[in-house]
N, C-alpha and C. Protein backbone atom coordinates (compact mmCIF):
# COMPACT_ATOMS: atom_id res chain seq x y z
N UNK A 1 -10.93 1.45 11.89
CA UNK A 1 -10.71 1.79 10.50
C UNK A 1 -11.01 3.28 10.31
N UNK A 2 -9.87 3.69 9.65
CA UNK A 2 -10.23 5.33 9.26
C UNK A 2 -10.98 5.49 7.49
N UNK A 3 -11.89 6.06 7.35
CA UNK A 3 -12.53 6.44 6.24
C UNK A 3 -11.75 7.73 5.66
N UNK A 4 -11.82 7.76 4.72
CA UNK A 4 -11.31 8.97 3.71
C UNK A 4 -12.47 9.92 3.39
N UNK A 5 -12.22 11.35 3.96
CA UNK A 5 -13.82 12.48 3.70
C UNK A 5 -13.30 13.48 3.01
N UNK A 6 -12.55 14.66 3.10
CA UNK A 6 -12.51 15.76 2.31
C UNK A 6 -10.76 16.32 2.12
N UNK A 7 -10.22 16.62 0.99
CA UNK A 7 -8.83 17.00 1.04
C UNK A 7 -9.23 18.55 0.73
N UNK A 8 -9.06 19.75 1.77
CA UNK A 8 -9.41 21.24 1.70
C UNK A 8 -8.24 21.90 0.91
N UNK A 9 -8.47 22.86 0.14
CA UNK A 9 -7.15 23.74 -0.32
C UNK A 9 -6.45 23.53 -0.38
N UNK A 10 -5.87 23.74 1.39
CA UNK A 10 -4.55 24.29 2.02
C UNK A 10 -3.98 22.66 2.10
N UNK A 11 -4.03 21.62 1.50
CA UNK A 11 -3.79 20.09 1.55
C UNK A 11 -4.03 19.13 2.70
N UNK A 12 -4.85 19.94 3.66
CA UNK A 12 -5.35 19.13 5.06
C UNK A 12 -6.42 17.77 4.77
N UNK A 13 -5.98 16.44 5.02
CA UNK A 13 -6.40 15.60 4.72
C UNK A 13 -7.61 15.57 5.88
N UNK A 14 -9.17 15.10 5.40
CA UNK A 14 -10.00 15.11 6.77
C UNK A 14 -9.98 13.57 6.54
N UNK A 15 -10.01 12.59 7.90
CA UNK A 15 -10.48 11.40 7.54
C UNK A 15 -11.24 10.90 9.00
N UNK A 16 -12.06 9.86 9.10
CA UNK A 16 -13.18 10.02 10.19
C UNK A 16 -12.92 8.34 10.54
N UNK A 17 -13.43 7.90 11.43
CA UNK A 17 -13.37 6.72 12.10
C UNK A 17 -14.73 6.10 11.65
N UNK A 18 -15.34 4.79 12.23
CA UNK A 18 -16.58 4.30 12.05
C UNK A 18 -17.04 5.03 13.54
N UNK A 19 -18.46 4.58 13.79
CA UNK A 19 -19.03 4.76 15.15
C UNK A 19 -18.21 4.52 15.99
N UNK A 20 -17.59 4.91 16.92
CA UNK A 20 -17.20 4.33 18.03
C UNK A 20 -18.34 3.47 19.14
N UNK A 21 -17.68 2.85 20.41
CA UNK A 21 -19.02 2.31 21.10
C UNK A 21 -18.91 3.11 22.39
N UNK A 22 -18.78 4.80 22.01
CA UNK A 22 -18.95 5.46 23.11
C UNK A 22 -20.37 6.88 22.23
N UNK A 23 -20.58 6.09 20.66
CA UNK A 23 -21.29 6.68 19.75
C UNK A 23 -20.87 8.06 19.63
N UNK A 24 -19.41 8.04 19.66
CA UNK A 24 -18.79 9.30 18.93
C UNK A 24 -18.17 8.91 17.57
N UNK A 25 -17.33 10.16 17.25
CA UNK A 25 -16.36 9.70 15.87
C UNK A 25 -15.45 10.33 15.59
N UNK A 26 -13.99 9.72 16.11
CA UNK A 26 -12.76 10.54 15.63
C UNK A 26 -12.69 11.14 14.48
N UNK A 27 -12.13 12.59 14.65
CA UNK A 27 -12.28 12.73 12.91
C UNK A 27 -10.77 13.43 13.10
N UNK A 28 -9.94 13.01 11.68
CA UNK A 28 -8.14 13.27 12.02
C UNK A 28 -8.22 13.86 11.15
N UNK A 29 -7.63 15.13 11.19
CA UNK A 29 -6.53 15.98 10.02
C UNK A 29 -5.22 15.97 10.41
N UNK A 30 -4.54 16.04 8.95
CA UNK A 30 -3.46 15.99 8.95
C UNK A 30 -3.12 16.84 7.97
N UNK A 31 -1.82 17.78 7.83
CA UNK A 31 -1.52 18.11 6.90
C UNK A 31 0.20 18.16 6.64
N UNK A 32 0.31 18.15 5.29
CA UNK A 32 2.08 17.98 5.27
C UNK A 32 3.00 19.50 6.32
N UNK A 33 3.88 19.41 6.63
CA UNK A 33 4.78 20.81 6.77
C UNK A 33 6.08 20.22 6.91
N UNK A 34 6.69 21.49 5.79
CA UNK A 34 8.23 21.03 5.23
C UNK A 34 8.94 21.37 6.65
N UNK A 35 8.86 21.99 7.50
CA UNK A 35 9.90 22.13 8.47
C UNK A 35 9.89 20.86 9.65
N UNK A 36 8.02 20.44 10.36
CA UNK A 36 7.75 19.26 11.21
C UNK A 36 6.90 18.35 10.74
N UNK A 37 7.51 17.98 9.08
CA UNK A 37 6.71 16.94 8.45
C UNK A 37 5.24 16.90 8.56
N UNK A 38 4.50 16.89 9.81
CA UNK A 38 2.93 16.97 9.16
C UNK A 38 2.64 17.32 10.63
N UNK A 39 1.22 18.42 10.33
CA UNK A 39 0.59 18.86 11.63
C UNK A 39 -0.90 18.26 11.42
N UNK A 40 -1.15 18.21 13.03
CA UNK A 40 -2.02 16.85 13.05
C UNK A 40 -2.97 17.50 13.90
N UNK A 41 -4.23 16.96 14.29
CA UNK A 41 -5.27 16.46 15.32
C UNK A 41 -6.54 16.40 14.94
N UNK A 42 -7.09 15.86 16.57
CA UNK A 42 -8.27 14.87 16.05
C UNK A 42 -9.26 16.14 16.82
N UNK A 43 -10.40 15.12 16.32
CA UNK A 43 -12.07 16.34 16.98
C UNK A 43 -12.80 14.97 16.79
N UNK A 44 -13.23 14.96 18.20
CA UNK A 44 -14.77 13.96 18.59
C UNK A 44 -15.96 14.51 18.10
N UNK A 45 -16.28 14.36 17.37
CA UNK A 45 -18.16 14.70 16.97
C UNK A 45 -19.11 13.79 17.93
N UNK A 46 -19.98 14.02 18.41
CA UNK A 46 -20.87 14.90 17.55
C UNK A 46 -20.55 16.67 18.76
N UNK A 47 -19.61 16.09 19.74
CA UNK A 47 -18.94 17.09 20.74
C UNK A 47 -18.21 18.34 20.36
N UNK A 48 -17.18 17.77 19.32
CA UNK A 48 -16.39 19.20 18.66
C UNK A 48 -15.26 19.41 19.97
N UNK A 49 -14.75 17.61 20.54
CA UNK A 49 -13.93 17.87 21.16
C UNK A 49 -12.70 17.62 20.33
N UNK A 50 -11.83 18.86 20.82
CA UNK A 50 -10.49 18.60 20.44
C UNK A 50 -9.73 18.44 21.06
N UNK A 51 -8.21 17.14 20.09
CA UNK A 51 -7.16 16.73 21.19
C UNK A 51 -6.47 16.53 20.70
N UNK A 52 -5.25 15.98 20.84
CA UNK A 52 -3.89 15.81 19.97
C UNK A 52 -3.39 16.84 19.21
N UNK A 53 -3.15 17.98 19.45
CA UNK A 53 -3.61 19.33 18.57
C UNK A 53 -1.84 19.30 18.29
N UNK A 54 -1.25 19.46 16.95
CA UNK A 54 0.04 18.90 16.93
C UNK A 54 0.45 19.89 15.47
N UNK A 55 1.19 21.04 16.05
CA UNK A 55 1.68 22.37 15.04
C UNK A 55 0.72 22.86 14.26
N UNK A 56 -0.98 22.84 14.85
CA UNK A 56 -2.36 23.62 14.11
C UNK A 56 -2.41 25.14 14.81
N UNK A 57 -2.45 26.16 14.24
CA UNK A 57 -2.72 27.34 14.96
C UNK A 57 -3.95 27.47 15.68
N UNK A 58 -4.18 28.54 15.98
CA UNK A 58 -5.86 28.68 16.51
C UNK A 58 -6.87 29.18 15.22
N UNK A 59 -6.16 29.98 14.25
CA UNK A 59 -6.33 30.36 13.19
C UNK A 59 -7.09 28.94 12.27
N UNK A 60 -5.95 28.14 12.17
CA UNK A 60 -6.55 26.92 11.66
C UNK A 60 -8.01 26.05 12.55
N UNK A 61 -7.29 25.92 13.48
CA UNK A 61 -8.42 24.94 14.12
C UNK A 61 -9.79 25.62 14.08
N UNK A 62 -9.93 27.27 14.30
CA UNK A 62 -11.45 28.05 13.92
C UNK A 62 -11.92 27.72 12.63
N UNK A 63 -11.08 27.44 11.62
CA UNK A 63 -11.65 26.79 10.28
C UNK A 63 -12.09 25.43 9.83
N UNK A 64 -10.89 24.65 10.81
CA UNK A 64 -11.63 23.31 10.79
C UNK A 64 -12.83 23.16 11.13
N UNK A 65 -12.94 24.20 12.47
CA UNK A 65 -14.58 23.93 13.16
C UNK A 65 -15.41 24.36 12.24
N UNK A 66 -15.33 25.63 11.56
CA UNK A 66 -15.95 25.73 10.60
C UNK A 66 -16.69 24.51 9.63
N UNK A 67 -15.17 23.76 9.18
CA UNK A 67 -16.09 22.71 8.13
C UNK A 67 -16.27 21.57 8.74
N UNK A 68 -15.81 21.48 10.18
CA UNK A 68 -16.95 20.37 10.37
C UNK A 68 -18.15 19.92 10.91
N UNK A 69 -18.57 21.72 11.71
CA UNK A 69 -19.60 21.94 12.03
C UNK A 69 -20.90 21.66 10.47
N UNK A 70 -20.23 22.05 9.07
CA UNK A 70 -20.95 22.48 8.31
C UNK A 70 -21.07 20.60 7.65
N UNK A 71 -20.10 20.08 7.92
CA UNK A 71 -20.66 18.49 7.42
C UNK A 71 -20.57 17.47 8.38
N UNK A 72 -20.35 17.86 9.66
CA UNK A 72 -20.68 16.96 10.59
C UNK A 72 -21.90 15.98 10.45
N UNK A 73 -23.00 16.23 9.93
CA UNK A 73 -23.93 15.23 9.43
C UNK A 73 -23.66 14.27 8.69
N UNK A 74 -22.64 14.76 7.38
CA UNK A 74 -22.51 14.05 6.63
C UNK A 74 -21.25 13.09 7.20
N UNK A 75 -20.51 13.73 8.14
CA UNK A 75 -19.40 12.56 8.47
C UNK A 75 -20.19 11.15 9.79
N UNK A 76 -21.16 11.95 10.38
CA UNK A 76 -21.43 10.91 11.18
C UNK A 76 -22.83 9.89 10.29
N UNK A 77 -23.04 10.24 9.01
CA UNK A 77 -23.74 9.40 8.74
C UNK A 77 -22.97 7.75 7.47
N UNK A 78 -21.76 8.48 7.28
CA UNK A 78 -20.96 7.94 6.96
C UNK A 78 -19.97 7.10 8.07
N UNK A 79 -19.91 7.11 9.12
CA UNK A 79 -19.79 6.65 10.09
C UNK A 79 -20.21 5.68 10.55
N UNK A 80 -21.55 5.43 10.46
CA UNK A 80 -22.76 4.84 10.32
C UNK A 80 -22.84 3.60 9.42
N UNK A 81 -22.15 4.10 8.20
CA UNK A 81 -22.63 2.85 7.40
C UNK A 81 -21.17 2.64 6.36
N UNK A 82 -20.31 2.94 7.29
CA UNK A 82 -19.33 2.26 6.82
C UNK A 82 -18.52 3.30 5.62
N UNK A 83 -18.41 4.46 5.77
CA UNK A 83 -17.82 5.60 4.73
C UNK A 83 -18.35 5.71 3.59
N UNK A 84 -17.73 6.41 3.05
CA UNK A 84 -18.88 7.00 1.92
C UNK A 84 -18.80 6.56 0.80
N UNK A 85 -18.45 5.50 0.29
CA UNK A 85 -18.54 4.62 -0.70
C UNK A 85 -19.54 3.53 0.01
N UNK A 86 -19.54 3.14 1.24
CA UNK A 86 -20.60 2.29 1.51
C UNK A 86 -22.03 2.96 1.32
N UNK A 87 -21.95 4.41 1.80
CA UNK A 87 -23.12 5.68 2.27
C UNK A 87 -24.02 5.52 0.43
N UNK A 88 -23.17 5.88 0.04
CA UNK A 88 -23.74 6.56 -1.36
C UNK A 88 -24.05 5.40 -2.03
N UNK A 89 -23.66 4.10 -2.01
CA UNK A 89 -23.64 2.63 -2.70
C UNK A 89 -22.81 2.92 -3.69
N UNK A 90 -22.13 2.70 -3.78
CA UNK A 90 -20.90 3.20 -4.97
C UNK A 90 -19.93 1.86 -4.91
């Protein structure tokens, strides 16, 4: 199951996986583009590995790391307990 986490500016959807049982956590962006419909890829936390890297510049991907270095806590604790409507009790 993918969880829903942050929609940035530029319309890049972030959305994160539960725990995996290798105790990582996919985390997928996606964003629309009118010419190849949507550019994509994933990043393993708590690693900051990236893969599937699909029409993101390098430009971009230094920013993603940016924000998910800066809420990586908050995505793997949501991870944890089931996304962030489970996290917050909401």
């Amino acid at each position: 199951m993918m969880y829903p986490f942050l929609t940035l500016d530029d319309g890049t959807e972030i959305v994160h996986s539960e725990l995996l049982e290798d105790h990582r956590v996919r985390v997928h962006l996606e964003r629309p583009d009118a010419k190849d419909c949507f550019h994509s890829a994933d990043c393993f936390l708590p690693g900051y590995e990236w893969t599937n890297i699909s029409g993101f510049e390098e430009k971009d991907l230094r920013r993603f790391q940016d924000v998910l270095e800066s809420t990586a806590h908050l995505i793997l604790r949501f991870a944890k307990e089931g996304g962030f409507e489970n996290a917050s009790g909401l």
